[in-house]
ModelCIF file with pLDDT and N, C-alpha, C, O atoms, coordinates in Angstrom:
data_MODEL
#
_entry.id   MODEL 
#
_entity.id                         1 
_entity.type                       polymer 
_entity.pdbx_number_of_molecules   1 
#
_entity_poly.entity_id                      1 
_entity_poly.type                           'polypeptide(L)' 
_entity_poly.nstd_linkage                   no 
_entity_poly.nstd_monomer                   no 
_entity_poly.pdbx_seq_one_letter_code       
;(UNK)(UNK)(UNK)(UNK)(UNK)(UNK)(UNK)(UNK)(UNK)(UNK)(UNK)(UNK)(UNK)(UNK)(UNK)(UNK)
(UNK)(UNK)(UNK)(UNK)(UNK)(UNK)(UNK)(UNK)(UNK)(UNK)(UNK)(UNK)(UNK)(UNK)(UNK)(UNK)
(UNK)(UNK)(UNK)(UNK)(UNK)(UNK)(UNK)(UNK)(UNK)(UNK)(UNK)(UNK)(UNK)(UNK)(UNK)(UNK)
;
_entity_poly.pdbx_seq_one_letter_code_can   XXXXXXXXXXXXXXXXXXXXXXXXXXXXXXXXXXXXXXXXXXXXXXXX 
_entity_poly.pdbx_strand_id                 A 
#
loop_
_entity_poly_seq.entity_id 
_entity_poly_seq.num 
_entity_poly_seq.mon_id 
_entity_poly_seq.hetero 
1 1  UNK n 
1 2  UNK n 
1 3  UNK n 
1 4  UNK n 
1 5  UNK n 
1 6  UNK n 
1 7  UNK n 
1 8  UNK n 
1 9  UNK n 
1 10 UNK n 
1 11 UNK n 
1 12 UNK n 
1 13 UNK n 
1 14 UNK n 
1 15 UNK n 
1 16 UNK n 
1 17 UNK n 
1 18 UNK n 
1 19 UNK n 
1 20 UNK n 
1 21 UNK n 
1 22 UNK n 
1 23 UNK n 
1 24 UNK n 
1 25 UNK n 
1 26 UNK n 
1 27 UNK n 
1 28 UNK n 
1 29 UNK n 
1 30 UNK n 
1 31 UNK n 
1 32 UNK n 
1 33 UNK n 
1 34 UNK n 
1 35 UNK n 
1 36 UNK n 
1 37 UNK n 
1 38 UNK n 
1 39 UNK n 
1 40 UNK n 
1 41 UNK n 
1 42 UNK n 
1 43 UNK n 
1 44 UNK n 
1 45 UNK n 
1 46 UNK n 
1 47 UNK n 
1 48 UNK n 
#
_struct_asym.id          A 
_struct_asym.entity_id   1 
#
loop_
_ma_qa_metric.id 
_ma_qa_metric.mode 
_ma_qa_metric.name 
_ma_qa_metric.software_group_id 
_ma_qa_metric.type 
1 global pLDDT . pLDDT 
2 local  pLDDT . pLDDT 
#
_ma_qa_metric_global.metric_id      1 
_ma_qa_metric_global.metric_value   88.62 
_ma_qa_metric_global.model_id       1 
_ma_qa_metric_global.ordinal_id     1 
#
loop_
_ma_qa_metric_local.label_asym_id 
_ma_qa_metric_local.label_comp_id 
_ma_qa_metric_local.label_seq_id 
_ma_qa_metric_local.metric_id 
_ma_qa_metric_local.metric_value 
_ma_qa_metric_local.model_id 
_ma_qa_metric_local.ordinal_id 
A UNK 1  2 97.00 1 1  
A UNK 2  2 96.00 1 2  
A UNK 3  2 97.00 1 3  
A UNK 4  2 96.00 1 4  
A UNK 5  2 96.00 1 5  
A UNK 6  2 96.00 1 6  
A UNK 7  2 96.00 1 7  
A UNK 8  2 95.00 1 8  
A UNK 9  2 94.00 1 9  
A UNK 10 2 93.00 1 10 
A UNK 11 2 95.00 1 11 
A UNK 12 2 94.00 1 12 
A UNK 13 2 95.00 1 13 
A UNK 14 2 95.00 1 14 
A UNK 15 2 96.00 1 15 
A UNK 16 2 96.00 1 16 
A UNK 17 2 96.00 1 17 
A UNK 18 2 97.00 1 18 
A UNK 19 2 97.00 1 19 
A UNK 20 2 97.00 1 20 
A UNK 21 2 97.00 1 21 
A UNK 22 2 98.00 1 22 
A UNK 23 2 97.00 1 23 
A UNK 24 2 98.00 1 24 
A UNK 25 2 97.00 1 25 
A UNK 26 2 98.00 1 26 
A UNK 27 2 97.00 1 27 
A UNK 28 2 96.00 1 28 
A UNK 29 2 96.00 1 29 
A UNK 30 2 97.00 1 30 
A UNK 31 2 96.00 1 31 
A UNK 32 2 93.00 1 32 
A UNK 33 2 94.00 1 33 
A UNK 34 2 93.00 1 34 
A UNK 35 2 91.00 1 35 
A UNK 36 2 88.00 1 36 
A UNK 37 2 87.00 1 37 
A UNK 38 2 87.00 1 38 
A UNK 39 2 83.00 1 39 
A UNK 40 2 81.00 1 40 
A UNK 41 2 80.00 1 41 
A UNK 42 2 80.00 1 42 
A UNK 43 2 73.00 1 43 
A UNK 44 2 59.00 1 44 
A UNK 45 2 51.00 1 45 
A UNK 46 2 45.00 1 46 
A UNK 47 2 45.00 1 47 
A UNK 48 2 43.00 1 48 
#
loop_
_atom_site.group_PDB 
_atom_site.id 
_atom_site.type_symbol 
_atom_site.label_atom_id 
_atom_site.label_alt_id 
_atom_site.label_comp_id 
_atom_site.label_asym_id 
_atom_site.label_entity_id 
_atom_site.label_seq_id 
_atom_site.pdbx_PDB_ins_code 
_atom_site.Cartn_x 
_atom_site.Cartn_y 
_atom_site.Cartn_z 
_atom_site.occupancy 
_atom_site.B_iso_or_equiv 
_atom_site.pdbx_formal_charge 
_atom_site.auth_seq_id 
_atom_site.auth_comp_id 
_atom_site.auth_asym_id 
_atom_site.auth_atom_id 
_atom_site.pdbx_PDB_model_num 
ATOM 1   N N  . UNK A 1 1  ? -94.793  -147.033 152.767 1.00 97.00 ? 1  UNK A N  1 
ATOM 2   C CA . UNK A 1 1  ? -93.757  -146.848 153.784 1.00 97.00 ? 1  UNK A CA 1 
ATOM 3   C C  . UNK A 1 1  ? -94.289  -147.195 155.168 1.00 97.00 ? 1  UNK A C  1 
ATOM 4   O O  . UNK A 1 1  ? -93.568  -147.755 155.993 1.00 97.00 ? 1  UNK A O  1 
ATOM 5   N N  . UNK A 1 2  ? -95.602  -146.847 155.431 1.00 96.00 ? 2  UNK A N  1 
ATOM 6   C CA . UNK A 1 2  ? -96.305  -147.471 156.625 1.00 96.00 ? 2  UNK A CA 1 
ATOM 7   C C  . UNK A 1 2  ? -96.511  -148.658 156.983 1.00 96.00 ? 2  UNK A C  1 
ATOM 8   O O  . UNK A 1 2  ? -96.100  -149.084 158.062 1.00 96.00 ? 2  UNK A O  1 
ATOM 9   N N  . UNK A 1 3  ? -97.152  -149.344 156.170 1.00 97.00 ? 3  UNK A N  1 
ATOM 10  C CA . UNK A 1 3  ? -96.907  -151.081 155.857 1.00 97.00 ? 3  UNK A CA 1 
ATOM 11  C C  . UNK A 1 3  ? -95.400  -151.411 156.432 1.00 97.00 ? 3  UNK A C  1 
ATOM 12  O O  . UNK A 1 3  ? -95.227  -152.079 157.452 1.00 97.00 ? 3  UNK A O  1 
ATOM 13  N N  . UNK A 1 4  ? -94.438  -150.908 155.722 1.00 96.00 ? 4  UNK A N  1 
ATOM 14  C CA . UNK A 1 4  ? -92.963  -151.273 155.813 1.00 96.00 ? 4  UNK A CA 1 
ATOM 15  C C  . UNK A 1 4  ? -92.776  -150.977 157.220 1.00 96.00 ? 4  UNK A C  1 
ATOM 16  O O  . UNK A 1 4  ? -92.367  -151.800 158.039 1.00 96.00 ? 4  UNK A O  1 
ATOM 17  N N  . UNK A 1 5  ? -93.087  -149.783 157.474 1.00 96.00 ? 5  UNK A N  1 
ATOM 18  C CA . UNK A 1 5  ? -92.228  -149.521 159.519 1.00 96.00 ? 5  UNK A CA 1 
ATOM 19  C C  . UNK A 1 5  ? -93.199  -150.258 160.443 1.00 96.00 ? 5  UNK A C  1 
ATOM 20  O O  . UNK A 1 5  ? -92.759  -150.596 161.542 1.00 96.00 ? 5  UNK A O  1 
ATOM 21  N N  . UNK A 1 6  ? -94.428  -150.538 160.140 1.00 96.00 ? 6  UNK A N  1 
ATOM 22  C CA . UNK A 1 6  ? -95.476  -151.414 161.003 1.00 96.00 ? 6  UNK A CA 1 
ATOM 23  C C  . UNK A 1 6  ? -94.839  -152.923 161.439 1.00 96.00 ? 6  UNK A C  1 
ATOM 24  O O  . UNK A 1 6  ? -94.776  -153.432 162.557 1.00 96.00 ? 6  UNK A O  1 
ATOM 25  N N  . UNK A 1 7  ? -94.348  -153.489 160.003 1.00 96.00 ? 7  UNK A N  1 
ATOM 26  C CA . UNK A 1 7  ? -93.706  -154.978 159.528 1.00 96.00 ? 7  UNK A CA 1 
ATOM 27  C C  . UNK A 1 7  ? -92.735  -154.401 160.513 1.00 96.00 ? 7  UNK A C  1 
ATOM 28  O O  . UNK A 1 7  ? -92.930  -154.774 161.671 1.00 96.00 ? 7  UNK A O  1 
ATOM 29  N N  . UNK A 1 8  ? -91.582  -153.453 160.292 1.00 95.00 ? 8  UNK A N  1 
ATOM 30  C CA . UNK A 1 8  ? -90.089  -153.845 160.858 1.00 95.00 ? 8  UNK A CA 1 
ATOM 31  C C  . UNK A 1 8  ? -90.307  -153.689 162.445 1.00 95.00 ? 8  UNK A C  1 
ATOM 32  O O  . UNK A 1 8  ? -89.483  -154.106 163.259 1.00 95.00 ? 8  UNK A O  1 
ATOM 33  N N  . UNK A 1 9  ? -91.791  -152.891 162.878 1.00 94.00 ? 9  UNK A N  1 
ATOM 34  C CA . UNK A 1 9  ? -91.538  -152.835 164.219 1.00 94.00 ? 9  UNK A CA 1 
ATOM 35  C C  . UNK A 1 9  ? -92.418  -153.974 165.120 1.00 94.00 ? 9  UNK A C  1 
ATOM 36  O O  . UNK A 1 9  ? -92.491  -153.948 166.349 1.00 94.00 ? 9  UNK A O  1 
ATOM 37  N N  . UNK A 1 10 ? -92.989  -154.856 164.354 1.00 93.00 ? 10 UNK A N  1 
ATOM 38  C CA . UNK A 1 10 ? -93.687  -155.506 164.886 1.00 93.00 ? 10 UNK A CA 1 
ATOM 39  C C  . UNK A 1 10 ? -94.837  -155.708 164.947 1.00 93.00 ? 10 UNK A C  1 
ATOM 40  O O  . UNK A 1 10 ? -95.424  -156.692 165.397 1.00 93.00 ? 10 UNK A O  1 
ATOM 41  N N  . UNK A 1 11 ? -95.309  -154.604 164.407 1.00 95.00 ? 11 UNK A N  1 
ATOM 42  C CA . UNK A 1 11 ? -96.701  -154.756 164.200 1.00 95.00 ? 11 UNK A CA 1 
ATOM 43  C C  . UNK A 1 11 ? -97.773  -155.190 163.553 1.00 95.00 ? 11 UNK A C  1 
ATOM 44  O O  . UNK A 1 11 ? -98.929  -155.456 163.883 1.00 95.00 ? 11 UNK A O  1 
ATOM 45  N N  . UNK A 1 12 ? -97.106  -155.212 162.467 1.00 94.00 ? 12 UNK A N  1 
ATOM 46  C CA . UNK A 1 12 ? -98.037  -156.162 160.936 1.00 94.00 ? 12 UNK A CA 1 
ATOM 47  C C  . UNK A 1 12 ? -97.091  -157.145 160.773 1.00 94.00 ? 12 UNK A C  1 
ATOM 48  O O  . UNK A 1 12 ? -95.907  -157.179 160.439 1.00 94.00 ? 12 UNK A O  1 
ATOM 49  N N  . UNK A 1 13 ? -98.168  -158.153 161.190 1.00 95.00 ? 13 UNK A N  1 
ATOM 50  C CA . UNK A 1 13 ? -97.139  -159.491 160.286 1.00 95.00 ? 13 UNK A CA 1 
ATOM 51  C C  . UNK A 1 13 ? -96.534  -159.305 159.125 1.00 95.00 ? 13 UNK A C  1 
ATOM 52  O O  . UNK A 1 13 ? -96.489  -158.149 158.705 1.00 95.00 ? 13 UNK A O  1 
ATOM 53  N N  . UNK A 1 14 ? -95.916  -160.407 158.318 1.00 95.00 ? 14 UNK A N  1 
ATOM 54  C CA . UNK A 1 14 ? -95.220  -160.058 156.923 1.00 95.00 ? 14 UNK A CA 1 
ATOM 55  C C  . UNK A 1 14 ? -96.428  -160.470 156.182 1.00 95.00 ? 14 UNK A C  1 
ATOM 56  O O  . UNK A 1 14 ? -96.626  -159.695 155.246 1.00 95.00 ? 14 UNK A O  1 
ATOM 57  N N  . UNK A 1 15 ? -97.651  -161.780 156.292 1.00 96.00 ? 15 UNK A N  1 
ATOM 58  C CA . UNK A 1 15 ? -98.300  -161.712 155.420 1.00 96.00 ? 15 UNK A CA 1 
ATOM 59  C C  . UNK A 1 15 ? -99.176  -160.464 155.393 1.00 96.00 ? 15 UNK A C  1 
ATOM 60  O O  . UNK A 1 15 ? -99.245  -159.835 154.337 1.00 96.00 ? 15 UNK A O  1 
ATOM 61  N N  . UNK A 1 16 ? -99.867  -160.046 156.492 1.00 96.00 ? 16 UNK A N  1 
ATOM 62  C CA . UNK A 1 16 ? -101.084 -158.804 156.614 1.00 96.00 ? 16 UNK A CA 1 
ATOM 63  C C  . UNK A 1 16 ? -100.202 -157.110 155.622 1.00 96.00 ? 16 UNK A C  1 
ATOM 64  O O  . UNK A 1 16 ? -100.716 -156.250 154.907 1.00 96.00 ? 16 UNK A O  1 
ATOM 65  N N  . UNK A 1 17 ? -99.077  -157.275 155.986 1.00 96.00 ? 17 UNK A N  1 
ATOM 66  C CA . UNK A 1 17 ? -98.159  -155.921 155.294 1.00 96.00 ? 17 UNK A CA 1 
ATOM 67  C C  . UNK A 1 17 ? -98.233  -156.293 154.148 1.00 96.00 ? 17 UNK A C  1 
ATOM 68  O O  . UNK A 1 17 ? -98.782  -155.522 153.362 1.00 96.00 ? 17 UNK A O  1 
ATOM 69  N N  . UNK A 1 18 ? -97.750  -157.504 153.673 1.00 97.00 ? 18 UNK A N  1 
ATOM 70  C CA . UNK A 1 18 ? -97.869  -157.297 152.218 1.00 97.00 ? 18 UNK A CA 1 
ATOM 71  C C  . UNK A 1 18 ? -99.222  -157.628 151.168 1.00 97.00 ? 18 UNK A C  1 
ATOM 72  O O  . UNK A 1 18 ? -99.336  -157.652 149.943 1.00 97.00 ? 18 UNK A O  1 
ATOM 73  N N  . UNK A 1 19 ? -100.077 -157.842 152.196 1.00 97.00 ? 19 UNK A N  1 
ATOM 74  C CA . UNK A 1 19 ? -101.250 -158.237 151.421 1.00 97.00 ? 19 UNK A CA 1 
ATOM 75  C C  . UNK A 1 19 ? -101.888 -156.567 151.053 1.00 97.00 ? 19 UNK A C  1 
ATOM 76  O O  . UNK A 1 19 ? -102.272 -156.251 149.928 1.00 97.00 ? 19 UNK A O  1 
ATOM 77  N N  . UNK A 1 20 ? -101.893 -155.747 152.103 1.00 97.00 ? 20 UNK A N  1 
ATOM 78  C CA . UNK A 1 20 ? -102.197 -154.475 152.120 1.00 97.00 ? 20 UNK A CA 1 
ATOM 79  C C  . UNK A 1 20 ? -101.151 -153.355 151.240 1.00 97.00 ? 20 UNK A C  1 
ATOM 80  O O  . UNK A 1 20 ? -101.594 -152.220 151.064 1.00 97.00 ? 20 UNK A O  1 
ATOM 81  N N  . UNK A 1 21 ? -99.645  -153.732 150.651 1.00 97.00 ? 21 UNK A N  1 
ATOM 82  C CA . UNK A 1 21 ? -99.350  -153.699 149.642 1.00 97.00 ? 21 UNK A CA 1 
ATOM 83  C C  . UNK A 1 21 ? -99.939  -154.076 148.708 1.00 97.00 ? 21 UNK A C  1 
ATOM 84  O O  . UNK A 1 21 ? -100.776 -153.501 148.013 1.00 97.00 ? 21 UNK A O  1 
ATOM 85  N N  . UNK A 1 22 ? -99.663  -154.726 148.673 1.00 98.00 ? 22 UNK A N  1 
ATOM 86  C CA . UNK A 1 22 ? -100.223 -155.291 146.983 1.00 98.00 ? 22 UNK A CA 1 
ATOM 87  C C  . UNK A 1 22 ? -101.679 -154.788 146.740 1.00 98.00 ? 22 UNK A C  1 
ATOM 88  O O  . UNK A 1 22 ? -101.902 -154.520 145.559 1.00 98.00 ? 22 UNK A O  1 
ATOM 89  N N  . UNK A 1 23 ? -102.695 -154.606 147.584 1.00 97.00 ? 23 UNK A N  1 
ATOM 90  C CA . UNK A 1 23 ? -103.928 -154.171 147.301 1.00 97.00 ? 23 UNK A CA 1 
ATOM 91  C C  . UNK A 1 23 ? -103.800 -152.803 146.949 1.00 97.00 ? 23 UNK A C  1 
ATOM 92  O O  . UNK A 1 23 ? -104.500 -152.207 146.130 1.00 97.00 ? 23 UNK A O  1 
ATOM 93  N N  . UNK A 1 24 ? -102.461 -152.146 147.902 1.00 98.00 ? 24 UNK A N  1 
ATOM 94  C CA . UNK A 1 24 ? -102.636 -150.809 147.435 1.00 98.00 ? 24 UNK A CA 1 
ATOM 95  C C  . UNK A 1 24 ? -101.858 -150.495 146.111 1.00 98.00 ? 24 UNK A C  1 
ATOM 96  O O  . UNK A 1 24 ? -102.254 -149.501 145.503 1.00 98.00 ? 24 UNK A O  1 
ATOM 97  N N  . UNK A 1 25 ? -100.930 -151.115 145.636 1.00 97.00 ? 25 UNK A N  1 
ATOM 98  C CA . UNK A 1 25 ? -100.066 -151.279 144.287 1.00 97.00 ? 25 UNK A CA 1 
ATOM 99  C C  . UNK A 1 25 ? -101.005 -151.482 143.383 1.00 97.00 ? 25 UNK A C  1 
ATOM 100 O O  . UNK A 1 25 ? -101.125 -150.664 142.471 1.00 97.00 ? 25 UNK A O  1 
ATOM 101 N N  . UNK A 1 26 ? -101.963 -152.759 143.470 1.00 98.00 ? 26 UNK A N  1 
ATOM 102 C CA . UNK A 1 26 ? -103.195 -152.680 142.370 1.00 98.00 ? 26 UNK A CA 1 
ATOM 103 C C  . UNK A 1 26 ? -103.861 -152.162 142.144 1.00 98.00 ? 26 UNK A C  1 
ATOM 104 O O  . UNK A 1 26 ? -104.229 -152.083 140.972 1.00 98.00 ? 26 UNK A O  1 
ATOM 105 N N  . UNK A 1 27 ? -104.711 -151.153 143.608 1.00 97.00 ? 27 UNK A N  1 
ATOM 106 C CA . UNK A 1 27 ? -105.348 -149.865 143.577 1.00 97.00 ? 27 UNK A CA 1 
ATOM 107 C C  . UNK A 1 27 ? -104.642 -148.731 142.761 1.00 97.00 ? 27 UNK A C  1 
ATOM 108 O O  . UNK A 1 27 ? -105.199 -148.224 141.787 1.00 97.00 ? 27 UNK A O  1 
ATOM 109 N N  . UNK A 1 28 ? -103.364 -148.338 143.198 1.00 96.00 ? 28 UNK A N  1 
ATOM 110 C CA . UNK A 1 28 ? -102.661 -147.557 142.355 1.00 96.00 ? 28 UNK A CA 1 
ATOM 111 C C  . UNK A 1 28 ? -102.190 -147.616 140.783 1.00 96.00 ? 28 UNK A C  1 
ATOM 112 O O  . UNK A 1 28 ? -101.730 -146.635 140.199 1.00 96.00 ? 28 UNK A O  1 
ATOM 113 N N  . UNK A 1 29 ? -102.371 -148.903 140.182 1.00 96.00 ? 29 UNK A N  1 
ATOM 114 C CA . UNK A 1 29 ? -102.559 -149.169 139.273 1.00 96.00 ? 29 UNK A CA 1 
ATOM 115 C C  . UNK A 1 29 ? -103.724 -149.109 138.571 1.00 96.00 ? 29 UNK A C  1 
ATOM 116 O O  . UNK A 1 29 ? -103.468 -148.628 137.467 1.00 96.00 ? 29 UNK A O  1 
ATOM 117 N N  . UNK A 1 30 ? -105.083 -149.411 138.699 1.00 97.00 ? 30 UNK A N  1 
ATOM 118 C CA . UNK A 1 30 ? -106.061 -149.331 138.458 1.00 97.00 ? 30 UNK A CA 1 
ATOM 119 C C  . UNK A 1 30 ? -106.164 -147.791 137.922 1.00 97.00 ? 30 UNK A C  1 
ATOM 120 O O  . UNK A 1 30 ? -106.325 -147.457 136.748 1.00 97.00 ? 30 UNK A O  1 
ATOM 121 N N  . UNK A 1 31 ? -106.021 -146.857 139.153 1.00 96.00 ? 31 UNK A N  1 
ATOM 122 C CA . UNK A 1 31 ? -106.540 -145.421 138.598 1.00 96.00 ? 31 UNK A CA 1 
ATOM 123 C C  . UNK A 1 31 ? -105.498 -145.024 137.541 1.00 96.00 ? 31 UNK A C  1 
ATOM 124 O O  . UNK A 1 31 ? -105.854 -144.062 136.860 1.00 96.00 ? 31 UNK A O  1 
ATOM 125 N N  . UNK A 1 32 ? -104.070 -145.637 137.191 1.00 93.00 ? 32 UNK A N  1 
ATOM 126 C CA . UNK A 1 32 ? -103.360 -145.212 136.596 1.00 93.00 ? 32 UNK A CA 1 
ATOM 127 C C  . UNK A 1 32 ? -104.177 -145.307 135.120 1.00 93.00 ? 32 UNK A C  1 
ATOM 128 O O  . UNK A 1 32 ? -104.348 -144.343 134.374 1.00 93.00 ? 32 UNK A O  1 
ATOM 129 N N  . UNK A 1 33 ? -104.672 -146.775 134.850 1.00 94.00 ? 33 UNK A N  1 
ATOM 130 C CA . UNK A 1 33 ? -105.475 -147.024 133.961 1.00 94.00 ? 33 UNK A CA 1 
ATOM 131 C C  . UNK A 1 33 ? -106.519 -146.944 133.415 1.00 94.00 ? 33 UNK A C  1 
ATOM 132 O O  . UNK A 1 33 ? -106.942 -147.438 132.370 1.00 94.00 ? 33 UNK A O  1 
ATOM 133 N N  . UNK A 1 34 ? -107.154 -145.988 134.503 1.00 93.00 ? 34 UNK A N  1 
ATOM 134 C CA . UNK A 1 34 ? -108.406 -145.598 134.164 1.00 93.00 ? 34 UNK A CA 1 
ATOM 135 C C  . UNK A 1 34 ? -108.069 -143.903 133.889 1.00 93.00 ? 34 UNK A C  1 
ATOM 136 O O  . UNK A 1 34 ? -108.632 -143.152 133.093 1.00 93.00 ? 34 UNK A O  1 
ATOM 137 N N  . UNK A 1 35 ? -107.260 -143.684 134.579 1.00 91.00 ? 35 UNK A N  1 
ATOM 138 C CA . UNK A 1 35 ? -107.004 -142.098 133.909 1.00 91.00 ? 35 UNK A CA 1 
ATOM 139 C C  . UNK A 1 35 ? -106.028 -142.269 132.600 1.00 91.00 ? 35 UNK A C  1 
ATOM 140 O O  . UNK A 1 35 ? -105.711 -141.159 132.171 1.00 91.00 ? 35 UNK A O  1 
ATOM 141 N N  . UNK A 1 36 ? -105.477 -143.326 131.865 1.00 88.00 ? 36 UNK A N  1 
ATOM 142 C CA . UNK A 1 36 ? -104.953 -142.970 130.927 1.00 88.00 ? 36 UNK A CA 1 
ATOM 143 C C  . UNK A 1 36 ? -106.209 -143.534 129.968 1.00 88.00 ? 36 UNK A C  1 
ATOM 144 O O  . UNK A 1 36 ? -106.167 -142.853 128.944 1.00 88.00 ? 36 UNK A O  1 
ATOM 145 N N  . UNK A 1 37 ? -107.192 -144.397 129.891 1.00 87.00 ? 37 UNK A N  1 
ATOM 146 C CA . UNK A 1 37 ? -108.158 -143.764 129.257 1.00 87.00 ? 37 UNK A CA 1 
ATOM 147 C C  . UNK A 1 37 ? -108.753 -142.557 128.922 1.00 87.00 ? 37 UNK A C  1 
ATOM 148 O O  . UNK A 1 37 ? -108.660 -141.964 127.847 1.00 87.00 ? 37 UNK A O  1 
ATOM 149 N N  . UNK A 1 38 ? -109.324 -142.259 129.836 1.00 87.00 ? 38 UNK A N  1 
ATOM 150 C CA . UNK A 1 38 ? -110.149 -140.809 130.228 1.00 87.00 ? 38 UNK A CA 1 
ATOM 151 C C  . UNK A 1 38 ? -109.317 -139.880 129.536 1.00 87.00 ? 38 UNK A C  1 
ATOM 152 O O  . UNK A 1 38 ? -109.846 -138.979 128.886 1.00 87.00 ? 38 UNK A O  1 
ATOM 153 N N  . UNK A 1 39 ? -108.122 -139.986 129.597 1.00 83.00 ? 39 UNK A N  1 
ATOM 154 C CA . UNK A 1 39 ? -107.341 -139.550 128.264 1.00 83.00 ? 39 UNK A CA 1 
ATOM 155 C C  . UNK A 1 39 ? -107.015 -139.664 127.033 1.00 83.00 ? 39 UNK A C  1 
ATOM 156 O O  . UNK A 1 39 ? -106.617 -138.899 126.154 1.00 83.00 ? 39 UNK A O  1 
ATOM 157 N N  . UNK A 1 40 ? -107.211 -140.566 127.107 1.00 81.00 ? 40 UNK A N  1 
ATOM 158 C CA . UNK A 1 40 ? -107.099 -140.805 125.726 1.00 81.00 ? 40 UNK A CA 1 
ATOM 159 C C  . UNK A 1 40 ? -108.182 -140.721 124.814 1.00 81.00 ? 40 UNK A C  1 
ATOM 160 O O  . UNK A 1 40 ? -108.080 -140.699 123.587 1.00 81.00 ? 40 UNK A O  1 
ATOM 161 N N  . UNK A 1 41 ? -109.147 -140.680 125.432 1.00 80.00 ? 41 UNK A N  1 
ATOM 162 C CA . UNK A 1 41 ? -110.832 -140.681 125.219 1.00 80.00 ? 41 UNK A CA 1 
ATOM 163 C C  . UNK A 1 41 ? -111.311 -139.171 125.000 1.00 80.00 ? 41 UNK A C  1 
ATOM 164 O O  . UNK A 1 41 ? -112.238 -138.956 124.219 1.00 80.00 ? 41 UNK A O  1 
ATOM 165 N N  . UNK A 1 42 ? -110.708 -138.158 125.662 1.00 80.00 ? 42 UNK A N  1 
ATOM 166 C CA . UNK A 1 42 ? -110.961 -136.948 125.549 1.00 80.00 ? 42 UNK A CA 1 
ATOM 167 C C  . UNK A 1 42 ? -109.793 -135.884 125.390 1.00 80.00 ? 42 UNK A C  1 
ATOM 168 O O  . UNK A 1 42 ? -110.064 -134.689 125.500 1.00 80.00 ? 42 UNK A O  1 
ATOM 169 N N  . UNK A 1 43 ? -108.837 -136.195 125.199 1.00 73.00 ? 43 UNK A N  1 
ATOM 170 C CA . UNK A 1 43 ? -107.517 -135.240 125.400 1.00 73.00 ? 43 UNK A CA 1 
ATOM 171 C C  . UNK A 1 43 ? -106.901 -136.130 124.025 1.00 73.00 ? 43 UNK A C  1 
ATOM 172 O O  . UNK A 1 43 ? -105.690 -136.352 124.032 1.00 73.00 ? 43 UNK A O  1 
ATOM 173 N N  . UNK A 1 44 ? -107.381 -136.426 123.342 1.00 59.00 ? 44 UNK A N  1 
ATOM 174 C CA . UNK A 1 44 ? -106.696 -136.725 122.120 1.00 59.00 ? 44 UNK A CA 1 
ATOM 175 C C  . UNK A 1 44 ? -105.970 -136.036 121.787 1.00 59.00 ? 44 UNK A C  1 
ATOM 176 O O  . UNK A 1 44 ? -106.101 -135.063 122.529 1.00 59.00 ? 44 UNK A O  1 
ATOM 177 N N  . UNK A 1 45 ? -104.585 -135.697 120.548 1.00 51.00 ? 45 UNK A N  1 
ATOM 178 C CA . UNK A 1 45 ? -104.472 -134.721 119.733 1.00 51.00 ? 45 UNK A CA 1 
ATOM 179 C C  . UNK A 1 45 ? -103.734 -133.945 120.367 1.00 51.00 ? 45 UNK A C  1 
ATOM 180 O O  . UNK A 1 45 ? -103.907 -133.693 121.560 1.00 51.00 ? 45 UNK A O  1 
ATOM 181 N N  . UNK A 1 46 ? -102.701 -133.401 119.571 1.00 45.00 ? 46 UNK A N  1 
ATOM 182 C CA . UNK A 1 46 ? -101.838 -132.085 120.060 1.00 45.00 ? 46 UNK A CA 1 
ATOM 183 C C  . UNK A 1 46 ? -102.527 -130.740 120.293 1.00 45.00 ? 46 UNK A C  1 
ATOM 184 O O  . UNK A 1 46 ? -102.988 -130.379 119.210 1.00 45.00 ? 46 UNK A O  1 
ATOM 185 N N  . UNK A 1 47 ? -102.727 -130.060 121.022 1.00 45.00 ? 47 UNK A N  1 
ATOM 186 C CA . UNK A 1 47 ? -103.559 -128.795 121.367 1.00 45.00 ? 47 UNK A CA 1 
ATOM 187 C C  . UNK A 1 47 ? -102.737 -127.821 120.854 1.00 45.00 ? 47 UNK A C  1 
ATOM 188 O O  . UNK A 1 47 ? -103.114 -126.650 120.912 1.00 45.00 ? 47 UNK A O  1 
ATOM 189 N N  . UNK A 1 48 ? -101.766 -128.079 120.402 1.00 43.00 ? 48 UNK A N  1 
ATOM 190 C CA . UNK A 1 48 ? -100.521 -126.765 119.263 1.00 43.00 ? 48 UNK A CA 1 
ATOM 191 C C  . UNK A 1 48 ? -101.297 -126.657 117.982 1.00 43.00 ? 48 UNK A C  1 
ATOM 192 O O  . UNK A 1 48 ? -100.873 -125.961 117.060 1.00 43.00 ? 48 UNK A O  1 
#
């Protein structure tokens, strides 16, 4: 959302905003994927 009001007010170009998106979308992806390992790796199995 920061990226976004920086861009609409002038402050981040459109390429620098969305480059710093996307790094942070892939960042946020990354840990998504590394914690659904780490799960799957140790949290196997129904605990019922």
């Amino acid at each position: 959302l920061a990226f976004g009001l920086l861009w609409k007010r002038g402050r981040l170009r459109s390429r620098e905003a969305a480059t710093a998106a996307l790094v942070t979308l892939a960042g946020a992806g990354a840990v998504r994927a590394v914690n659904g390992l780490v799960a799957a790796k140790l949290w196997v199995g129904d605990p019922r």
